[in-house]
C-alpha atoms as a PDB file:
ATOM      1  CA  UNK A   1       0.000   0.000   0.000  1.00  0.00           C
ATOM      2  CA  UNK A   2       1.001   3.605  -1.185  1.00  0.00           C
ATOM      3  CA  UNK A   3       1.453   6.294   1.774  1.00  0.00           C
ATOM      4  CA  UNK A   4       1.366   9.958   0.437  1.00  0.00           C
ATOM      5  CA  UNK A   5       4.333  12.202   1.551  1.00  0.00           C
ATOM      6  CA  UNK A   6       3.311  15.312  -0.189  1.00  0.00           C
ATOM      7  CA  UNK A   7       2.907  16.498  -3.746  1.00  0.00           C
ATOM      8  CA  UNK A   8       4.317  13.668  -6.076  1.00  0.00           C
ATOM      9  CA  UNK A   9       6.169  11.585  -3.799  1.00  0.00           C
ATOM     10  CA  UNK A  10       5.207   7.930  -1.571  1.00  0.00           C
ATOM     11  CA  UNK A  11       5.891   6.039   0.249  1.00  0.00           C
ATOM     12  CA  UNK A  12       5.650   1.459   0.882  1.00  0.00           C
ATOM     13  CA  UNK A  13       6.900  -0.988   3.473  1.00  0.00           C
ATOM     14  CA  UNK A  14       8.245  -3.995   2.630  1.00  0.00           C
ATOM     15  CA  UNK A  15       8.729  -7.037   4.601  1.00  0.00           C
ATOM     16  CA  UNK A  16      11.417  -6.952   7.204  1.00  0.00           C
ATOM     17  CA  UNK A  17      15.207  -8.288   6.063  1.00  0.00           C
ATOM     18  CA  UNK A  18      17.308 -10.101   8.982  1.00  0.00           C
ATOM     19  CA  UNK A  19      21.180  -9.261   9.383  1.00  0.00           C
ATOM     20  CA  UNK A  20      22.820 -11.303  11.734  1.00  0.00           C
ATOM     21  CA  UNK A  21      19.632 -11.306  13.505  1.00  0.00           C
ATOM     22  CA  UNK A  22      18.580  -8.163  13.388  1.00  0.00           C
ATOM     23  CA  UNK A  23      15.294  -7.245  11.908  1.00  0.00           C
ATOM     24  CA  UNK A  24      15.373  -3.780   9.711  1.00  0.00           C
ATOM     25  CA  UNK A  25      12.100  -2.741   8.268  1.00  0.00           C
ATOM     26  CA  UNK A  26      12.090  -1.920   5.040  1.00  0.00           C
ATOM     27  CA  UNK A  27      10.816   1.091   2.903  1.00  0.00           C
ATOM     28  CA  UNK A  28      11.491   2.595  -0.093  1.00  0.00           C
ATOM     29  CA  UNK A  29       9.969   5.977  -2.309  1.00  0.00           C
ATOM     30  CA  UNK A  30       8.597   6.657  -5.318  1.00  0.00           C
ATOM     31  CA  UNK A  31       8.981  10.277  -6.769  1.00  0.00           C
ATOM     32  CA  UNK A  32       6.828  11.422  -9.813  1.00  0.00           C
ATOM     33  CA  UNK A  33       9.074  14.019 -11.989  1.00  0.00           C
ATOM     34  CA  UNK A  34       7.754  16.695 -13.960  1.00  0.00           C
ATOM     35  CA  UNK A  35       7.870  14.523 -17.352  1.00  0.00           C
ATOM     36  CA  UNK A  36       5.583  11.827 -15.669  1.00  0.00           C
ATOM     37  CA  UNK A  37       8.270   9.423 -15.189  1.00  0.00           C
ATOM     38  CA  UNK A  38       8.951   7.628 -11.978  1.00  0.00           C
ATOM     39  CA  UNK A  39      12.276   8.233  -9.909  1.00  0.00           C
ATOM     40  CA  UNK A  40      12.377   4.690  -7.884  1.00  0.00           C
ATOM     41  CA  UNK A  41      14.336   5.132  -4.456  1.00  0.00           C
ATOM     42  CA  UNK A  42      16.025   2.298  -2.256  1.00  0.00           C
ATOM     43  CA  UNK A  43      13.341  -0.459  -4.137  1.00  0.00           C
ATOM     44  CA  UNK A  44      11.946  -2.899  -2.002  1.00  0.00           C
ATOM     45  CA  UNK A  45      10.981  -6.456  -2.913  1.00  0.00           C
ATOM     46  CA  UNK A  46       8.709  -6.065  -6.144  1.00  0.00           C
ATOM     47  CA  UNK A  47       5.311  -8.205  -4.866  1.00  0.00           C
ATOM     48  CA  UNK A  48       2.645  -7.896  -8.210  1.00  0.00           C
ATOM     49  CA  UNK A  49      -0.012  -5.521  -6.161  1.00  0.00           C
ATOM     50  CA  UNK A  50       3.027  -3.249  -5.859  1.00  0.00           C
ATOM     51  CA  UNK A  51       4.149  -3.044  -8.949  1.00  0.00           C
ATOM     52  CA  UNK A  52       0.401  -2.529  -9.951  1.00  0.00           C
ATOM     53  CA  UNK A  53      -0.159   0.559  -7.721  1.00  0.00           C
ATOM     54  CA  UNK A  54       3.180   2.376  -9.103  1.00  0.00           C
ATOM     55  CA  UNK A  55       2.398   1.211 -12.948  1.00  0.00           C
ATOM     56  CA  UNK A  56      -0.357   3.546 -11.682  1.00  0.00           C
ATOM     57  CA  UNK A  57       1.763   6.497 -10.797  1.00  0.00           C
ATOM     58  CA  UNK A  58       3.428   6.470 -14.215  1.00  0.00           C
ATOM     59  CA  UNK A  59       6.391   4.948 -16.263  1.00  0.00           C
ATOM     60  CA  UNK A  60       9.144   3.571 -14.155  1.00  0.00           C
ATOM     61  CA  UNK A  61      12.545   5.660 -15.686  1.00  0.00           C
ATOM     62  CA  UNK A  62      14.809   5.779 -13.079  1.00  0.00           C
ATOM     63  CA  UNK A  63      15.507   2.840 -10.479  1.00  0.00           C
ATOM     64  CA  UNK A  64      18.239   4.251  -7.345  1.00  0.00           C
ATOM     65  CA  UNK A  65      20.186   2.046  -5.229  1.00  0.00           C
ATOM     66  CA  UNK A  66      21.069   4.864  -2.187  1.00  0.00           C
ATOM     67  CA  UNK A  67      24.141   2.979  -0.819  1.00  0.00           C
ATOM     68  CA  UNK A  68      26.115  -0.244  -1.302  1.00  0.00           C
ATOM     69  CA  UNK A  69      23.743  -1.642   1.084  1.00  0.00           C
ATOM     70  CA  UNK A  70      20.147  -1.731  -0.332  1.00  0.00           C
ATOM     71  CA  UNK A  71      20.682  -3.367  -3.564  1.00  0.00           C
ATOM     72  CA  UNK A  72      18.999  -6.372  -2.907  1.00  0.00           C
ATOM     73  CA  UNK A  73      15.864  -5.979  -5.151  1.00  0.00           C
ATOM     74  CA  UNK A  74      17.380  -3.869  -7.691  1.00  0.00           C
ATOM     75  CA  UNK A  75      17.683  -7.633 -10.419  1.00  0.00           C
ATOM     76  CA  UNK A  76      13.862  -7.855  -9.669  1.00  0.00           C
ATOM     77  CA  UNK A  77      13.112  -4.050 -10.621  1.00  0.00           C
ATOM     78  CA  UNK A  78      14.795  -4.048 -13.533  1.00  0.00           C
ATOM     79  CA  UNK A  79      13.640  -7.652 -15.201  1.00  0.00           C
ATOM     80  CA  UNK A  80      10.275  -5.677 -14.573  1.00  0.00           C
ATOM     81  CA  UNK A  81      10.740  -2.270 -16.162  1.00  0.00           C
ATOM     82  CA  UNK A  82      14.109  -3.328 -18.669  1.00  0.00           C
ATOM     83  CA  UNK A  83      13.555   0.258 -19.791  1.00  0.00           C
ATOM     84  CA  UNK A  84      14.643   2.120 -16.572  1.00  0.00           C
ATOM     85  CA  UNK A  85      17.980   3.036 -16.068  1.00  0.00           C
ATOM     86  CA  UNK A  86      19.516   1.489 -12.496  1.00  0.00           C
ATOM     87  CA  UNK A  87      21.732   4.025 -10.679  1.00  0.00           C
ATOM     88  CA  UNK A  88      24.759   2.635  -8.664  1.00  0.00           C
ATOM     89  CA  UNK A  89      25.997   4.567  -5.685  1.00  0.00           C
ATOM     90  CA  UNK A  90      30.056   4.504  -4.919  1.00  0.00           C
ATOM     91  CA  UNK A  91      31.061   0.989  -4.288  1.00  0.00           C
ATOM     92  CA  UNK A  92      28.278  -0.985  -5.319  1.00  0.00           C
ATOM     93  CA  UNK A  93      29.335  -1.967  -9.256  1.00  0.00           C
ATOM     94  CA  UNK A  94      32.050  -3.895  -7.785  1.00  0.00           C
ATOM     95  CA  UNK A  95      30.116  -5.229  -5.278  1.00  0.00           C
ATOM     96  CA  UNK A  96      27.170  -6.264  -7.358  1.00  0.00           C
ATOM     97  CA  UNK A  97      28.700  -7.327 -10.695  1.00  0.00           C
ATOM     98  CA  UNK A  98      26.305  -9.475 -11.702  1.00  0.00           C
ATOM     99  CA  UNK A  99      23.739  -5.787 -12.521  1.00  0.00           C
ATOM    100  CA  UNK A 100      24.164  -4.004 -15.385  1.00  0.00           C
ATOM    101  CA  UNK A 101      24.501  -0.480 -13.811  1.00  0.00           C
ATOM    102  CA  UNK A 102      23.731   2.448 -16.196  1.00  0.00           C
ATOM    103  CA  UNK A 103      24.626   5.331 -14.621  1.00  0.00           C
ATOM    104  CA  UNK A 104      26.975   6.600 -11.391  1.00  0.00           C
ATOM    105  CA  UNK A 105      25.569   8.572  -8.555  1.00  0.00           C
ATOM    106  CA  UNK A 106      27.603  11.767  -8.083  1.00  0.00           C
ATOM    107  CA  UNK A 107      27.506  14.765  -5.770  1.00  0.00           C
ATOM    108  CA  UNK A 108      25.142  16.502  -8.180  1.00  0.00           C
ATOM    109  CA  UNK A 109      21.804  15.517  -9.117  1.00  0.00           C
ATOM    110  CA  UNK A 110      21.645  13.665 -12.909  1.00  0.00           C
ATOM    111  CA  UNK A 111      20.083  16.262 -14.849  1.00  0.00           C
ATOM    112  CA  UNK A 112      17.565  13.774 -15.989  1.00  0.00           C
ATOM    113  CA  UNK A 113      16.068  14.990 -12.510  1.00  0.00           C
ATOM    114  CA  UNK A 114      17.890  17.529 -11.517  1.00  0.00           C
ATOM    115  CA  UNK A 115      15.194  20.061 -11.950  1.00  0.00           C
ATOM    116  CA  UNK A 116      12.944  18.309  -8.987  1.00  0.00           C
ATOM    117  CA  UNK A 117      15.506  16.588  -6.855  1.00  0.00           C
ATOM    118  CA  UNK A 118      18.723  17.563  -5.496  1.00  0.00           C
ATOM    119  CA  UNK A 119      21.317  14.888  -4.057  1.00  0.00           C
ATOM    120  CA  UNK A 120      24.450  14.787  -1.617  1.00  0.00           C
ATOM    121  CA  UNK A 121      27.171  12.498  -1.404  1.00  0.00           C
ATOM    122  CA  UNK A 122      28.427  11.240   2.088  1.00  0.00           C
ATOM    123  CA  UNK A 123      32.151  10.162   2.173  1.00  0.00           C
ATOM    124  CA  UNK A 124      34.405   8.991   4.448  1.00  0.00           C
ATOM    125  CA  UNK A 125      32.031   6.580   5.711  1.00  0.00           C
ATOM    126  CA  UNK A 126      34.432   2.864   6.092  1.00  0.00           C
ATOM    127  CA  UNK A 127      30.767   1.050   6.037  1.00  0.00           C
ATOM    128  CA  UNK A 128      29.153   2.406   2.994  1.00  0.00           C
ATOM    129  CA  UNK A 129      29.248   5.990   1.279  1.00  0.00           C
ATOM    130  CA  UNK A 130      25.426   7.225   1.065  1.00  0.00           C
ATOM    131  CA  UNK A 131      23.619   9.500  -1.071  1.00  0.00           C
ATOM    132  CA  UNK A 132      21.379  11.267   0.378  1.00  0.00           C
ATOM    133  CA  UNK A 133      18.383  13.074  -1.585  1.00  0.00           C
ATOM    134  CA  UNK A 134      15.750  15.933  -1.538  1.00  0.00           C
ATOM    135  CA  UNK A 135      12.334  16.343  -3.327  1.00  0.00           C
ATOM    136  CA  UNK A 136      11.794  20.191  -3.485  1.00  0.00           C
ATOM    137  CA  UNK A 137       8.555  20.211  -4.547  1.00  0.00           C
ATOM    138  CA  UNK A 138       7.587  18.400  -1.223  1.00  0.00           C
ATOM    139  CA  UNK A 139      10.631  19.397   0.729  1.00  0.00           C
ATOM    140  CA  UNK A 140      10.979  15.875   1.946  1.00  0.00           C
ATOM    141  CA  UNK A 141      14.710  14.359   2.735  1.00  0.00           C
ATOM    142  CA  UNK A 142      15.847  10.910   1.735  1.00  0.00           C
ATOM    143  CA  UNK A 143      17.531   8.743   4.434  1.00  0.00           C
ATOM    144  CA  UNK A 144      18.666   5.475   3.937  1.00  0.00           C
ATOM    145  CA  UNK A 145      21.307   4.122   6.727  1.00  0.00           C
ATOM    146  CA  UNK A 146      22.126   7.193   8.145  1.00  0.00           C
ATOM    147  CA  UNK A 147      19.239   7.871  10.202  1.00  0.00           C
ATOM    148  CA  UNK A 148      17.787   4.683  12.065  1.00  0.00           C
ATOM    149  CA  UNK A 149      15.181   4.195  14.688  1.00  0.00           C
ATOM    150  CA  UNK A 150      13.630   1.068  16.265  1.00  0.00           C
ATOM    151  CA  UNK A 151      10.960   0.416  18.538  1.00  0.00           C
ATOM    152  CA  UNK A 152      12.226  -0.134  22.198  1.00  0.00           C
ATOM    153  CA  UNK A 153      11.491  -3.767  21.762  1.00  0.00           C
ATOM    154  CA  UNK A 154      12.218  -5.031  18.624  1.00  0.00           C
ATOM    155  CA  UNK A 155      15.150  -6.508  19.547  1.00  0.00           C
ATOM    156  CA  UNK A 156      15.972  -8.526  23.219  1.00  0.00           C
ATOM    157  CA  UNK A 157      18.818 -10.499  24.788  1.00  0.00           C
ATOM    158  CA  UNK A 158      22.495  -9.535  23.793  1.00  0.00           C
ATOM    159  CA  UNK A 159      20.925  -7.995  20.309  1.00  0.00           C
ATOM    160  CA  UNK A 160      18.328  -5.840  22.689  1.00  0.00           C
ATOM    161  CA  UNK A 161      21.871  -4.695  24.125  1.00  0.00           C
ATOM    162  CA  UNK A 162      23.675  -3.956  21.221  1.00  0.00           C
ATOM    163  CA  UNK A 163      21.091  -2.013  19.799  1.00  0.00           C
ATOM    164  CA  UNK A 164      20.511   0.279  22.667  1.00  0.00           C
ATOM    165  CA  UNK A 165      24.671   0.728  23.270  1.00  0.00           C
ATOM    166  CA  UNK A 166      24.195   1.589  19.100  1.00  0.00           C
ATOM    167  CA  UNK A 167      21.479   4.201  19.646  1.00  0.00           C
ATOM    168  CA  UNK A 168      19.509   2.207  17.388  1.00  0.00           C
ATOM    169  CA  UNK A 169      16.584   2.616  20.039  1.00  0.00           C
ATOM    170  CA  UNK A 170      17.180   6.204  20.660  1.00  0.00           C
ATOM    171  CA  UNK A 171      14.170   8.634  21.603  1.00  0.00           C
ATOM    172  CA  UNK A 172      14.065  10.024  18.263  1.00  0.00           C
ATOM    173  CA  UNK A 173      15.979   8.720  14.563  1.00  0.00           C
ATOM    174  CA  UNK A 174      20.013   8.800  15.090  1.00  0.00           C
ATOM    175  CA  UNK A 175      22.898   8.387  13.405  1.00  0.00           C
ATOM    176  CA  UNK A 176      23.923   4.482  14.812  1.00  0.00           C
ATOM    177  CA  UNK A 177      27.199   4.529  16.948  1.00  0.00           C
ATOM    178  CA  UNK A 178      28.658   2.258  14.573  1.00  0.00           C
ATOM    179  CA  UNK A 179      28.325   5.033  11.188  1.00  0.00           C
ATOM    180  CA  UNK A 180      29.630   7.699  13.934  1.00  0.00           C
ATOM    181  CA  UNK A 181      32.989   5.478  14.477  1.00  0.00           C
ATOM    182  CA  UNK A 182      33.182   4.442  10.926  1.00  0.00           C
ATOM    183  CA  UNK A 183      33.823   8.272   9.490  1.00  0.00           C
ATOM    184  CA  UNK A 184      37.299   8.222   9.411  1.00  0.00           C
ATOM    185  CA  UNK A 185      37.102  11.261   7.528  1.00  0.00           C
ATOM    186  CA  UNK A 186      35.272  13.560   9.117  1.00  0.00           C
ATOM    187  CA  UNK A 187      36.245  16.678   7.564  1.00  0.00           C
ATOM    188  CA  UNK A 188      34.446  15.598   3.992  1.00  0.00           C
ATOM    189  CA  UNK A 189      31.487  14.367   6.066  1.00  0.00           C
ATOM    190  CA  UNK A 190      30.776  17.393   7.872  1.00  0.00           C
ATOM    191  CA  UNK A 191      30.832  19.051   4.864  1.00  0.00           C
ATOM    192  CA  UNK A 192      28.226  17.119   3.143  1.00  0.00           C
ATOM    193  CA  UNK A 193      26.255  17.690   5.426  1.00  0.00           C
ATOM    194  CA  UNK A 194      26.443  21.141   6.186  1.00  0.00           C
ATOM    195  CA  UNK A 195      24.986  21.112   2.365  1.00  0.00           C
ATOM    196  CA  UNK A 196      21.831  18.536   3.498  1.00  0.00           C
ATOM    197  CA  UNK A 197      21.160  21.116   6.438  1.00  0.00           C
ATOM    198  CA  UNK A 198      21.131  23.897   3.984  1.00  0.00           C
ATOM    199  CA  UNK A 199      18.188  22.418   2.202  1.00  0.00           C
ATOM    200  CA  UNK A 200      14.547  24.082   2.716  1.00  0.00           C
ATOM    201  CA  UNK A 201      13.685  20.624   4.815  1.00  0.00           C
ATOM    202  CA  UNK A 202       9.628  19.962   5.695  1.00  0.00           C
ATOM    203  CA  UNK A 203       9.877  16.143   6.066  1.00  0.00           C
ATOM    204  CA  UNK A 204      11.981  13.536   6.412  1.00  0.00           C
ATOM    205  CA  UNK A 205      11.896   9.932   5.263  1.00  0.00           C
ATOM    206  CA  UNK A 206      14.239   6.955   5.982  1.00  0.00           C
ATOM    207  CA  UNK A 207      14.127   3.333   5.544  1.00  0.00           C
ATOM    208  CA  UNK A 208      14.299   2.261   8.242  1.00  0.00           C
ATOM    209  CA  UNK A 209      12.660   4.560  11.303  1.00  0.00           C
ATOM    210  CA  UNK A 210       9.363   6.712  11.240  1.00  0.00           C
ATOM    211  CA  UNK A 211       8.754   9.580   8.984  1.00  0.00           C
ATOM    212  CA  UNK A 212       9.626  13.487  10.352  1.00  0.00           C
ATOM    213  CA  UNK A 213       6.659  15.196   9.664  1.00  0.00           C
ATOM    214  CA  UNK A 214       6.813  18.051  11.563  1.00  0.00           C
ATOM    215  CA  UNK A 215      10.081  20.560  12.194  1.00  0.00           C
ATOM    216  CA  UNK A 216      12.549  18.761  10.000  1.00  0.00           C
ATOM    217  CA  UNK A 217      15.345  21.425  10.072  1.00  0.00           C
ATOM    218  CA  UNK A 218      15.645  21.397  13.758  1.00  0.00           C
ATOM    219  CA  UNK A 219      15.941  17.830  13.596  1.00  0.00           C
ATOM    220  CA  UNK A 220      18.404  16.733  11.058  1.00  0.00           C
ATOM    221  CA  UNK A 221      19.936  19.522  13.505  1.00  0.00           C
ATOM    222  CA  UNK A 222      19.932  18.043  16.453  1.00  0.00           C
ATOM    223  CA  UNK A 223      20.674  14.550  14.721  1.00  0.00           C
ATOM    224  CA  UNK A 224      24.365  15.380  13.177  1.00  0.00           C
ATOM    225  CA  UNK A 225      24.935  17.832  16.143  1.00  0.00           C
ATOM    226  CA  UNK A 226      27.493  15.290  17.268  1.00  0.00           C
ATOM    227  CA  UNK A 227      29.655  15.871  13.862  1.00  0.00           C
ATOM    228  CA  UNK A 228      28.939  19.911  12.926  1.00  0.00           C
ATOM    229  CA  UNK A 229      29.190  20.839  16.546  1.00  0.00           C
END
């Protein structure tokens, strides 16, 4: 099922993938651009009722894998729409050989959408490099890894633990202890994201924690406090 964000952009949750026993929820966006064609964001698994409710939207032209780490559905998504061009974020053509990548994401929007959404790169990051995105027409943010939160008990035992000591289960979405210690240059990072901040924010999606519908800016504030100081 579809959830509206705003003007042109949704919203659907997918079904839940494990790592190591860890449960993340998955979610990914679908962005109507001013030709009519679809912008397809962090693509979950492809079941027929959705791929019925976005042939709905319009054309699928563009199918985005955010960071090295959500490429899992990106074979299915393209066997189904052969004409959409499958953007690869740094690292993931030589991690995922086996895809036919046509384009690179870069810290500059493609101008096939440039006109309705504007993109950052994050570097320095040892566990992947993410890009993050914004849909100015809706003023919504894009989030994949970056920002995480988890209900209080959606993990217990040693993983209950871990995720707590990782601020996976933090009062509001964080940056996980783990990306924090994983910037080993911070310099580059801060500066990417001195250019997110800088963005007219309204809302903010991720894939994995609830929406930010309300005071955005003074939340992706408070989030990467810990890196602009």
């Amino acid at each position: 099922m579809l959830n509206t964000v705003g003007q042109d952009i949704w919203t659907a949750d997918g079904s839940d993938v494990a790592v190591i026993g860890f449960h993340y929820p998955t979610r990914m966006a679908i962005i109507r651009l001013a030709d009519g064609g679809l912008f397809i964001w962090s693509p979950i698994a492809l079941s027929e009722e959705l791929r019925t409710q976005v042939d709905a939207l319009g054309p699928v032209r563009h199918i985005i894998a955010p960071n090295s780490l959500h490429h899992l559905s990106l074979a299915d998504w393209k066997r189904a729409y052969p004409a959409a061009r499958v953007f690869a974020p740094p690292g993931l053509r030589k991690k995922c050989q086996d895809i036919a990548f046509d384009g690179d994401l870069e810290n500059a929007p493609d101008p096939l959408w440039a006109g309705d959404i504007d993109q950052v790169v994050v570097p320095g990051n040892l566990i992947t490099t993410e890009v993050v995105f914004f849909h100015i027409k809706s003023g919504t943010v894009l989030f994949t890894d970056l920002l995480q939160q988890f209900p209080p008990d959606a993990h217990s035992g040693w993983r209950g633990i871990v995720a707590k000591l990782d601020l996976m289960v933090a009062p509001e979405p964080s940056v996980p202890r783990k990306f924090r210690l994983a910037f080993i240059n911070r310099r580059a990072a801060r500066a990417a994201i001195q250019n997110i901040l800088a963005w007219p924010a309204k809302s903010v999606v991720m894939a994995h924690g609830p929406p930010i519908k309300e005071d955005a800016k003074a939340f992706l504030a408070r989030a990467f406090v810990w890196l602009t100081g």
